[in-house]
PDB file of N, CA and C in Angstrom:
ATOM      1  N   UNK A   1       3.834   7.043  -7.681  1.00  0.00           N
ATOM      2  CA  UNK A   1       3.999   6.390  -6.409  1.00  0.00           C
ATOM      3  C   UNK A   1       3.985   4.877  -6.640  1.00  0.00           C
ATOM      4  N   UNK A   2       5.018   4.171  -5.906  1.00  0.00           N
ATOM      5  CA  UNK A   2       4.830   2.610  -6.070  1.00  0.00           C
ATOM      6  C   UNK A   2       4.824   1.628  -4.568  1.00  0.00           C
ATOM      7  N   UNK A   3       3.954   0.814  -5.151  1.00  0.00           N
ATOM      8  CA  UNK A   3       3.464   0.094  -4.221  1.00  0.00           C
ATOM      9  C   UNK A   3       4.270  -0.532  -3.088  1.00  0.00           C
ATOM     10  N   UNK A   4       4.554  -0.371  -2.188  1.00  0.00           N
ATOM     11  CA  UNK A   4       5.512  -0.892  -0.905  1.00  0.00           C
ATOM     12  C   UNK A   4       5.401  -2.673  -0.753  1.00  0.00           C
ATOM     13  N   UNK A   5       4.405  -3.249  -1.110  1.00  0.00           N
ATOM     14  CA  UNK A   5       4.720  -4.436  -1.309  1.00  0.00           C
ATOM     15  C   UNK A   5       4.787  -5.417  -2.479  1.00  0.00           C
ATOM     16  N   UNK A   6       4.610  -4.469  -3.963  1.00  0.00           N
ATOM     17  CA  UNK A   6       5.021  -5.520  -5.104  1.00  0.00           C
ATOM     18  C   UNK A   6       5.731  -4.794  -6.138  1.00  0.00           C
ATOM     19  N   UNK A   7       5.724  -3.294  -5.759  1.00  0.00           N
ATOM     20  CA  UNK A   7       6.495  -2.221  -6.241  1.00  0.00           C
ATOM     21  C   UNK A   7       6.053  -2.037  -8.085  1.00  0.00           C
ATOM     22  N   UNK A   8       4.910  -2.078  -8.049  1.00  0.00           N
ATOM     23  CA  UNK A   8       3.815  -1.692  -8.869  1.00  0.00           C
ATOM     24  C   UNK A   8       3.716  -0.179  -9.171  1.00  0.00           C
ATOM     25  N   UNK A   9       3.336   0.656  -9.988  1.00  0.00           N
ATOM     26  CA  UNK A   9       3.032   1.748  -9.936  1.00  0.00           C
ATOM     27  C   UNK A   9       2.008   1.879  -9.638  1.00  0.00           C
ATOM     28  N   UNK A  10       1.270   2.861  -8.755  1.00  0.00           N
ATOM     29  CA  UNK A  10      -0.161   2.689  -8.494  1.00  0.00           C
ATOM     30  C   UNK A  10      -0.498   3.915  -9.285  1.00  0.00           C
ATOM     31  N   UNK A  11      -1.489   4.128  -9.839  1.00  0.00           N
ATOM     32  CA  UNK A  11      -2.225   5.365 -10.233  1.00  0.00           C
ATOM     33  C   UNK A  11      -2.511   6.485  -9.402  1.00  0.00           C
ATOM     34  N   UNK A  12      -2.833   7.261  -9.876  1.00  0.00           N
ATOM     35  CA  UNK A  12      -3.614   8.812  -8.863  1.00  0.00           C
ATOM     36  C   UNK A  12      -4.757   9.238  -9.891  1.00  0.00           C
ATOM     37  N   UNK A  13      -5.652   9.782  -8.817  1.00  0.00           N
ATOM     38  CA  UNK A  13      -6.725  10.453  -9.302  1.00  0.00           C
ATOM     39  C   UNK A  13      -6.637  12.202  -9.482  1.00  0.00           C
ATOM     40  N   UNK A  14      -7.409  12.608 -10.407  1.00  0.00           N
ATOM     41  CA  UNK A  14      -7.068  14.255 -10.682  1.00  0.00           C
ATOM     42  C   UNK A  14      -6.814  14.947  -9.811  1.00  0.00           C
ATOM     43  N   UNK A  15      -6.848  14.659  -8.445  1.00  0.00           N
ATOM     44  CA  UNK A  15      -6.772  15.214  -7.705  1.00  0.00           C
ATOM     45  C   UNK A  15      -5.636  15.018  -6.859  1.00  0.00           C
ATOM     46  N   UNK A  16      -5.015  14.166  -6.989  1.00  0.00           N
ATOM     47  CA  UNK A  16      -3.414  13.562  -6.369  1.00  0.00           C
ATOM     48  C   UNK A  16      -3.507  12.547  -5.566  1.00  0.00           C
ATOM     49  N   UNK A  17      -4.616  11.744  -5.072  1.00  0.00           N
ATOM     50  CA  UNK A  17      -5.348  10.612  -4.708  1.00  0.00           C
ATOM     51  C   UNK A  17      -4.714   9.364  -5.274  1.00  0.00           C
ATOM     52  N   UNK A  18      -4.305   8.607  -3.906  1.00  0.00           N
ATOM     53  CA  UNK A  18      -3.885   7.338  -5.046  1.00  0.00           C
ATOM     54  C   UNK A  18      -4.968   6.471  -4.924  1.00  0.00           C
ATOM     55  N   UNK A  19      -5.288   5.344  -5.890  1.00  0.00           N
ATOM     56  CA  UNK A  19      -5.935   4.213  -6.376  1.00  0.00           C
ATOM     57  C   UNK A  19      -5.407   3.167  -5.405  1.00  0.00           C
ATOM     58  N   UNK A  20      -5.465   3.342  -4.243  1.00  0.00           N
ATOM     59  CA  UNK A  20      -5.122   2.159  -3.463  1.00  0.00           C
ATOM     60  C   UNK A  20      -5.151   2.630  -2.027  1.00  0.00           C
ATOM     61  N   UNK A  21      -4.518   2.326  -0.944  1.00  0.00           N
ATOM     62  CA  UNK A  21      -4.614   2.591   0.459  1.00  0.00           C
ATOM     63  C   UNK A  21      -2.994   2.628   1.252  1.00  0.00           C
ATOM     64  N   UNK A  22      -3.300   3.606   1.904  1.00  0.00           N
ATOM     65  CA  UNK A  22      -2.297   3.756   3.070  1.00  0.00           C
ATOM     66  C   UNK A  22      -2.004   2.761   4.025  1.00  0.00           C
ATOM     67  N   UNK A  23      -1.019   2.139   4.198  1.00  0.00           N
ATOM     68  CA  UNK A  23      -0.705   1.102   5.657  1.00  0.00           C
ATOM     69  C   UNK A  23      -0.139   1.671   6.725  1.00  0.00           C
ATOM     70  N   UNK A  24      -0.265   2.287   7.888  1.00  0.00           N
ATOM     71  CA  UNK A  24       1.227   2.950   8.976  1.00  0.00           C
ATOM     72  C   UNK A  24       1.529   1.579   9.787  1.00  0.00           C
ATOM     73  N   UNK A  25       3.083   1.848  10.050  1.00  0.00           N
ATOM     74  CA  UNK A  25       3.728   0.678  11.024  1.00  0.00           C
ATOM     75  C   UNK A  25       3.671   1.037  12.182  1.00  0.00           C
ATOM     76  N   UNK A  26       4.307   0.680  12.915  1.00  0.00           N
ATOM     77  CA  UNK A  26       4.725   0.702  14.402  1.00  0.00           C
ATOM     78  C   UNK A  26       5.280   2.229  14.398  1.00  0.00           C
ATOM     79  N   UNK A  27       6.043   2.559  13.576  1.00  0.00           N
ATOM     80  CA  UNK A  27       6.702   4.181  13.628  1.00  0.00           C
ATOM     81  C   UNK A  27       5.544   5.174  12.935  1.00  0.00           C
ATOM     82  N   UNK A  28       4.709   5.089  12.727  1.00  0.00           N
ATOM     83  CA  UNK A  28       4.276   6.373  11.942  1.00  0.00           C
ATOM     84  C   UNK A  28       4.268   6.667  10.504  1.00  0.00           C
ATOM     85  N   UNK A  29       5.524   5.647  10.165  1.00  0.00           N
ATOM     86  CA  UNK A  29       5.487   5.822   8.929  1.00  0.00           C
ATOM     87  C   UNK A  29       3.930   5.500   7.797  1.00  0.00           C
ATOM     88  N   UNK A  30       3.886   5.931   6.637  1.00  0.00           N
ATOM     89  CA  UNK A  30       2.694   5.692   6.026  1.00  0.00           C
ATOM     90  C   UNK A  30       3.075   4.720   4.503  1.00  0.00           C
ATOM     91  N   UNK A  31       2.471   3.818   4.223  1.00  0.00           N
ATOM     92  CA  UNK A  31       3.278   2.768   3.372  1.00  0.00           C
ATOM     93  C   UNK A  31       2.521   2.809   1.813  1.00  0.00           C
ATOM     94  N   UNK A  32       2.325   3.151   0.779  1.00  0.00           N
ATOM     95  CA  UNK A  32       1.334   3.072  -0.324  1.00  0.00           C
ATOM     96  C   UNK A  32       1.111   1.887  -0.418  1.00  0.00           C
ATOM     97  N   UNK A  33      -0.291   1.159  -0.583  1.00  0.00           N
ATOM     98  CA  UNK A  33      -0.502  -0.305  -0.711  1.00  0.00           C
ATOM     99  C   UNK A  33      -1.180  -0.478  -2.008  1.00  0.00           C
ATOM    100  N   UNK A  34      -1.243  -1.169  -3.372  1.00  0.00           N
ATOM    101  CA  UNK A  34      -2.226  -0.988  -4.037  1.00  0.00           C
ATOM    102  C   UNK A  34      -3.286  -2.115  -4.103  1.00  0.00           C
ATOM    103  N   UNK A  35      -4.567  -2.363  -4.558  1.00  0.00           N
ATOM    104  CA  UNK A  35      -5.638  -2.855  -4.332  1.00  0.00           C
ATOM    105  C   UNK A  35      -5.141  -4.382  -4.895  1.00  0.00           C
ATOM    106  N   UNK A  36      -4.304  -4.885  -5.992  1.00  0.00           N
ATOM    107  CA  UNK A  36      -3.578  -5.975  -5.787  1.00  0.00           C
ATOM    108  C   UNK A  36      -3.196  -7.263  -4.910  1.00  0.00           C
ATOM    109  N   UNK A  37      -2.678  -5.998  -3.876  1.00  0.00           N
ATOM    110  CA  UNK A  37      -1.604  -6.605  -2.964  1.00  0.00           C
ATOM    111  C   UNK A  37      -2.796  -6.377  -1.606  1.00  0.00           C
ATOM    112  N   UNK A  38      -4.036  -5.544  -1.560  1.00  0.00           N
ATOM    113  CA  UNK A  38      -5.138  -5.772  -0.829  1.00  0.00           C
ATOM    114  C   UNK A  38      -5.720  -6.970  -0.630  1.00  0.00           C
ATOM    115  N   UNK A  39      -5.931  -7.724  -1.948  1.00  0.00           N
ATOM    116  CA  UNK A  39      -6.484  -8.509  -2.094  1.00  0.00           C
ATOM    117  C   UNK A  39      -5.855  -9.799  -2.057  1.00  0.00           C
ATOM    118  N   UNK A  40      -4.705  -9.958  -1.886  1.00  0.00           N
ATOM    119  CA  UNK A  40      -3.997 -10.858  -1.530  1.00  0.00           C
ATOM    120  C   UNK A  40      -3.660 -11.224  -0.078  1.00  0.00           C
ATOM    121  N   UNK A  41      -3.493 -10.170   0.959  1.00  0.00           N
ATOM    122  CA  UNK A  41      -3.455 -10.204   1.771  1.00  0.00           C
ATOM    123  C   UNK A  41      -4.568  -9.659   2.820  1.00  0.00           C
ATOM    124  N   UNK A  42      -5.246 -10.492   3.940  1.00  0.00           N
ATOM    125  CA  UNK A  42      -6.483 -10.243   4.338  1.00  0.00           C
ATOM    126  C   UNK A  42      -6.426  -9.332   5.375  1.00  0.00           C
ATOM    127  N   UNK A  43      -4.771  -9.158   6.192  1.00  0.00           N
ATOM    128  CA  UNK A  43      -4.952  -8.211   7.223  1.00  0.00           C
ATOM    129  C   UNK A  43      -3.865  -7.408   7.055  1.00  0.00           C
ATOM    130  N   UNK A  44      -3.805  -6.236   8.028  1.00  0.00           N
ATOM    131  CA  UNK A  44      -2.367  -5.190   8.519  1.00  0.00           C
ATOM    132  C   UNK A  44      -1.381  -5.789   8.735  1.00  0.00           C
ATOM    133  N   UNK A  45      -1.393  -7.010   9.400  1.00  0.00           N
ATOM    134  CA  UNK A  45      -0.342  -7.238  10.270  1.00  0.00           C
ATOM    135  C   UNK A  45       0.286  -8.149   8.350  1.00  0.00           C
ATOM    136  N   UNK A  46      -0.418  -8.920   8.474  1.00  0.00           N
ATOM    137  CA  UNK A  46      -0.043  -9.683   6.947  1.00  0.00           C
ATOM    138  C   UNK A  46       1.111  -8.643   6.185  1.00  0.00           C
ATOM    139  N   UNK A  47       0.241  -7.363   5.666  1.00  0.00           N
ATOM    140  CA  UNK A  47       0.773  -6.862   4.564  1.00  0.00           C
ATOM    141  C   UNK A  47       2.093  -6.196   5.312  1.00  0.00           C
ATOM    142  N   UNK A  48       2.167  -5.407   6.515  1.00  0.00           N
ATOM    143  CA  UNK A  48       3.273  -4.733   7.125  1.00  0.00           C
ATOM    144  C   UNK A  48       4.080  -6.300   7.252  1.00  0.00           C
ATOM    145  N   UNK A  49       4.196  -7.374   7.371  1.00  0.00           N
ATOM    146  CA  UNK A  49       5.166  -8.304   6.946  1.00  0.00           C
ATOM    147  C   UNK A  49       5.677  -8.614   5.549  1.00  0.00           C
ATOM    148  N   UNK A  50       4.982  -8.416   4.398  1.00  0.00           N
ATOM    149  CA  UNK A  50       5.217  -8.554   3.422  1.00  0.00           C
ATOM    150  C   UNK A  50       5.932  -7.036   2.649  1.00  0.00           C
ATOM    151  N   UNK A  51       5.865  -5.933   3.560  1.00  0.00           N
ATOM    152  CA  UNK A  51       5.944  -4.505   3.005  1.00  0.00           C
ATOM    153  C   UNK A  51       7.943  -4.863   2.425  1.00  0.00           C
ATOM    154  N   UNK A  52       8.524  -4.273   1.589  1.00  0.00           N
ATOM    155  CA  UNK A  52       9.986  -4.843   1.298  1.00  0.00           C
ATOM    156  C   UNK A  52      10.635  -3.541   2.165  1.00  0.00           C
TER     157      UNK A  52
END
């Protein structure tokens, strides 16, 4: 799975878990974020602007 805003590969855990967090937009959709691009950006609204 890769990251929706720096298009990173993110990892998974043994269990199919990714190493990072979910974003949803305005539609429902669900965005992979990884802890990177967390930390760069401080809010939702931030990163769903930066999502490509």
């Amino acid at each position: 799975m890769k990251c929706s805003v720096c298009g990173k590969s993110i990892g998974t855990t043994f269990l199919g878990k990714i190493l990072g967090t979910h974003v949803k937009d305005k539609h429902g959709k669900l965005h992979p974020v990884c802890f990177e691009c967390q930390k760069k950006f401080s809010s939702k609204e931030e990163i769903l602007k930066a999502i490509k």
